[in-house]
Structure formats: structure tokens, C-alpha cells
C-alpha atoms as a PDB file:
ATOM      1  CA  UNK A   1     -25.371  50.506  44.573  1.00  0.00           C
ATOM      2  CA  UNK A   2     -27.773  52.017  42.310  1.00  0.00           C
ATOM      3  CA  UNK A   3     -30.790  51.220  45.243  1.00  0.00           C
ATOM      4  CA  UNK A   4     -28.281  53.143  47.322  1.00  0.00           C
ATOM      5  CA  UNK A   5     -28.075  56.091  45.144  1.00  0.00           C
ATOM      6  CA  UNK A   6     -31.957  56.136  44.929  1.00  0.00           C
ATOM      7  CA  UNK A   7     -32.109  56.096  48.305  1.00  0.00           C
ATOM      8  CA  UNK A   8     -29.303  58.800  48.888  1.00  0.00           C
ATOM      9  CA  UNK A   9     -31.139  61.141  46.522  1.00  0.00           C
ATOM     10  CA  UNK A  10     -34.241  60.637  48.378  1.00  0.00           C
ATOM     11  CA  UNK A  11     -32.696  61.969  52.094  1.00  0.00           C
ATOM     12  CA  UNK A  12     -31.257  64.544  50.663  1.00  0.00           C
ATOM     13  CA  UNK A  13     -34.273  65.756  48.339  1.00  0.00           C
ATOM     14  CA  UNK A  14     -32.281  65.171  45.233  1.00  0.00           C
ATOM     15  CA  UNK A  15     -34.393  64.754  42.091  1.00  0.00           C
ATOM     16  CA  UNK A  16     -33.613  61.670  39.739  1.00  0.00           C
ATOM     17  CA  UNK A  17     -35.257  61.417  36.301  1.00  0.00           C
ATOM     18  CA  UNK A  18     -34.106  59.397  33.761  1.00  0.00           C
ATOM     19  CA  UNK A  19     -33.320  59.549  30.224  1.00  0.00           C
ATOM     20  CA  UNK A  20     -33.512  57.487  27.209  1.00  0.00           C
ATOM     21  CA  UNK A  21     -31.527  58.561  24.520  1.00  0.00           C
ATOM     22  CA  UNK A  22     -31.875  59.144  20.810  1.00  0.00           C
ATOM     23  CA  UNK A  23     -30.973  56.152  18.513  1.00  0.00           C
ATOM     24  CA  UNK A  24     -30.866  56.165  14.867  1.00  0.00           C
ATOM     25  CA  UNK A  25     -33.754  54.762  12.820  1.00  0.00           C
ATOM     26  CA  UNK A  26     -31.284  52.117  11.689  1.00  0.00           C
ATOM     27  CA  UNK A  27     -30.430  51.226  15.171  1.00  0.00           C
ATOM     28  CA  UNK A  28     -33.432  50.513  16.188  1.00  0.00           C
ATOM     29  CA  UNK A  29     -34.537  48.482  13.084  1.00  0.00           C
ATOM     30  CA  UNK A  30     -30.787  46.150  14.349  1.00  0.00           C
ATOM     31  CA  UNK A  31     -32.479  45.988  17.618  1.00  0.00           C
ATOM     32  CA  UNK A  32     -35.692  44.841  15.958  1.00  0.00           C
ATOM     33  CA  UNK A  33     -33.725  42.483  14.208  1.00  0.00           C
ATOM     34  CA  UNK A  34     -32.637  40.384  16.821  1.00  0.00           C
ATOM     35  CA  UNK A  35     -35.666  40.604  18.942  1.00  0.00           C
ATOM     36  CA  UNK A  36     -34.579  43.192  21.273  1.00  0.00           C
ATOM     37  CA  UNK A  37     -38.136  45.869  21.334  1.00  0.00           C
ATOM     38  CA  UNK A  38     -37.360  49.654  23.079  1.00  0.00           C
ATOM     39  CA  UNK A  39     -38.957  47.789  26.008  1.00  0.00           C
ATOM     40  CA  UNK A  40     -36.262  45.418  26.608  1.00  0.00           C
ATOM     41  CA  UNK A  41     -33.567  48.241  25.844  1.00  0.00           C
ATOM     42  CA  UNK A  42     -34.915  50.823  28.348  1.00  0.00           C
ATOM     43  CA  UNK A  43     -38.307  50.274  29.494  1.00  0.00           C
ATOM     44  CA  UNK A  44     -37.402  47.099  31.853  1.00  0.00           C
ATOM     45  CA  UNK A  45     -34.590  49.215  33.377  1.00  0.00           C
ATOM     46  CA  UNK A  46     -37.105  52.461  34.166  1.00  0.00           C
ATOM     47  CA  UNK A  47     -39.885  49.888  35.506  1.00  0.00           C
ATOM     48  CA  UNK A  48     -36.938  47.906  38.225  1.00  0.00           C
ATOM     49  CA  UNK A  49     -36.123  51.900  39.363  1.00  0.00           C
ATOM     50  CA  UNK A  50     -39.480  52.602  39.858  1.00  0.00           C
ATOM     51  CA  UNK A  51     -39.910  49.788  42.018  1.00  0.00           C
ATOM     52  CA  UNK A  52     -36.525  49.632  43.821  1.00  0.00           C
ATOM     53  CA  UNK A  53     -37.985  51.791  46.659  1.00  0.00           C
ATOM     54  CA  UNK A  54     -41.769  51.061  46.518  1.00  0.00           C
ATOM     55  CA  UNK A  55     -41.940  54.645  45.571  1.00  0.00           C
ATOM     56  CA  UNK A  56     -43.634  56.819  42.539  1.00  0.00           C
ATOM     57  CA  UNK A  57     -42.477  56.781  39.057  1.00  0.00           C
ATOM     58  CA  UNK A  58     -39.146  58.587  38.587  1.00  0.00           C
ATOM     59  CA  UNK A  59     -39.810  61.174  35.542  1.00  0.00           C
ATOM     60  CA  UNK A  60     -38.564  59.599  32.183  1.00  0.00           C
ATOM     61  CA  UNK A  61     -37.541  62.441  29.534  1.00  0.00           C
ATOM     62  CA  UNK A  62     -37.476  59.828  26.384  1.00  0.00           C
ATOM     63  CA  UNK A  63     -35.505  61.051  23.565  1.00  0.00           C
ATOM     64  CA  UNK A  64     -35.404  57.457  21.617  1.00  0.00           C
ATOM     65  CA  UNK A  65     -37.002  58.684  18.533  1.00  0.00           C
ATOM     66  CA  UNK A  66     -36.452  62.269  18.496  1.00  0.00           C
ATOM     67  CA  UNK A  67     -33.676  61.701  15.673  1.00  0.00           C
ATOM     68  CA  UNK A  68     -35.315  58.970  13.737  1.00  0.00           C
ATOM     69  CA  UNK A  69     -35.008  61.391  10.713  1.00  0.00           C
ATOM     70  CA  UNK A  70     -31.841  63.078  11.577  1.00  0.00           C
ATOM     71  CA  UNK A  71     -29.157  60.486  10.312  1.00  0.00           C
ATOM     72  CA  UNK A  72     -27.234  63.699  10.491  1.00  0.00           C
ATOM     73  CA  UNK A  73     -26.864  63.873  14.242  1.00  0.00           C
ATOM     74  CA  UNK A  74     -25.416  60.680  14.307  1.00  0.00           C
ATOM     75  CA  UNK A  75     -21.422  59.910  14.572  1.00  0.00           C
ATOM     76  CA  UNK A  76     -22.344  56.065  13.553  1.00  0.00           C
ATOM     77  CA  UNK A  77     -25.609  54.349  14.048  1.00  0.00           C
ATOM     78  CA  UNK A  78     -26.105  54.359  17.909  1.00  0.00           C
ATOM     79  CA  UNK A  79     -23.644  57.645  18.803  1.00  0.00           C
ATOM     80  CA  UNK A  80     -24.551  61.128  18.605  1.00  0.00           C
ATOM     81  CA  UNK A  81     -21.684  63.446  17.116  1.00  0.00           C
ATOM     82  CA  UNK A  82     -20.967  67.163  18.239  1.00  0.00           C
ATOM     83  CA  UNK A  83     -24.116  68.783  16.404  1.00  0.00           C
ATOM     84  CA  UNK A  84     -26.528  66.047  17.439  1.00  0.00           C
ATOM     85  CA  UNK A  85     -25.227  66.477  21.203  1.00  0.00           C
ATOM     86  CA  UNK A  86     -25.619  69.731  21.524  1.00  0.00           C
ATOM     87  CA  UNK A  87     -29.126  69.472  19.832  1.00  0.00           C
ATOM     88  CA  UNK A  88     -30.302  67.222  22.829  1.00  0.00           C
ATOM     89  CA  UNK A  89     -28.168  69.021  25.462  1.00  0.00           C
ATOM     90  CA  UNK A  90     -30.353  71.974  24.813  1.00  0.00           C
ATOM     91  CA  UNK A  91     -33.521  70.124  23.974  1.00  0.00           C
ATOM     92  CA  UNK A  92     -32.951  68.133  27.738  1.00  0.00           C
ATOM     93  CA  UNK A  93     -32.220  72.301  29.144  1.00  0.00           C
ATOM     94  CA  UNK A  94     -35.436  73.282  28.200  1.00  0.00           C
ATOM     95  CA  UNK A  95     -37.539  70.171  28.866  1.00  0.00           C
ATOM     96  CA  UNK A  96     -36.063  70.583  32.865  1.00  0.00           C
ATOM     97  CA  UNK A  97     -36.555  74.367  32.725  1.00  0.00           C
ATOM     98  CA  UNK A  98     -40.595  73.580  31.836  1.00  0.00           C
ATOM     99  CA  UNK A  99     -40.683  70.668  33.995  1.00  0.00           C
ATOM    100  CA  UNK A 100     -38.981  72.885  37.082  1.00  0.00           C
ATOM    101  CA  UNK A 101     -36.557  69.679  38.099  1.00  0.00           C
END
């Protein structure tokens, strides 16, 4: 389905980017802990998109450390909460309006 949806987008001149979102600096040190590297948490999944249509690179906007510091954005250790949400909403609204997608 989601080659589908690649493919859909690409007909119809749809642009698809992808995100990785902001994790804590704690939930990343749990990942760490049992082995799992941002690599196998995101990367793996970008790199099988990429290559789903023998096409380009999709964009990636990567937000995974942008709140290492802000424990304060953070509902529990891997959700944002209201405040941190609307932090990244507008940080992803102006990355798109610079990056014209």
C-alpha cells in the first residue's frame, strides 16, 4: 500500500517528504540501551522509500534531536504535549515555506 501511495503521489505531482520526529534525550538513551541506533528507528524506513520506486531521495525534515534539551515539550519520554506540538507544528510551517514544498 505504501508503494501505492508513492506511486499515486507521483501521477498526480504530489510531493512526499518525510519526517522524523523529536524524541526526548532520555528516549533515545532507552533506545541506545537495547541496541536500537536512530538508524534502525528511522533511517532504514527513509532508505526502503527511497528505493521503493527506483526514484530520488524523498526530502527528510529530521526533527529527532531538536528537543534533546527541552524535557519540557515532552508529555512523557517519547510524546510531545500541547506546547512542544505546536513548537514543531510551526517549526515544520516554516521549514516547508523555505523549502517551497
Amino acid at each position: 500500500f505504501f508503494r501505492k501511495t508513492l506511486l499515486f503521489a507521483k501521477e498526480n505531482n504530489i510531493n512526499i517528504f518525510f519526517i522524523t520526529y523529536p524524541t526526548s534525550k532520555p528516549y533515545n538513551d532507552f533506545l541506545l540501551e537495547k541496541n536500537v541506533s536512530k538508524k534502525q528507528h528511522y533511517d532504514e524506513i527513509i532508505e526502503a522509500a527511497n528505493g521503493a520506486l527506483n526514484e530520488g531521495a524523498y526530502q527528510t525534515l529530521d526533527y529527532y534531536e531538536l528537543f534533546f534539551n527541552n524535557t519540557e515539550y515532552f508529555a512523557n519520554i517519547d510524546h510531545l504535549n500541547y506546547n512542544g506540538s505546536i513548537v514543531l507544528s510551526k517549526q515544520i510551517n516554516a521549514d516547508l515555506k523555505q523549502l517551497k514544498l
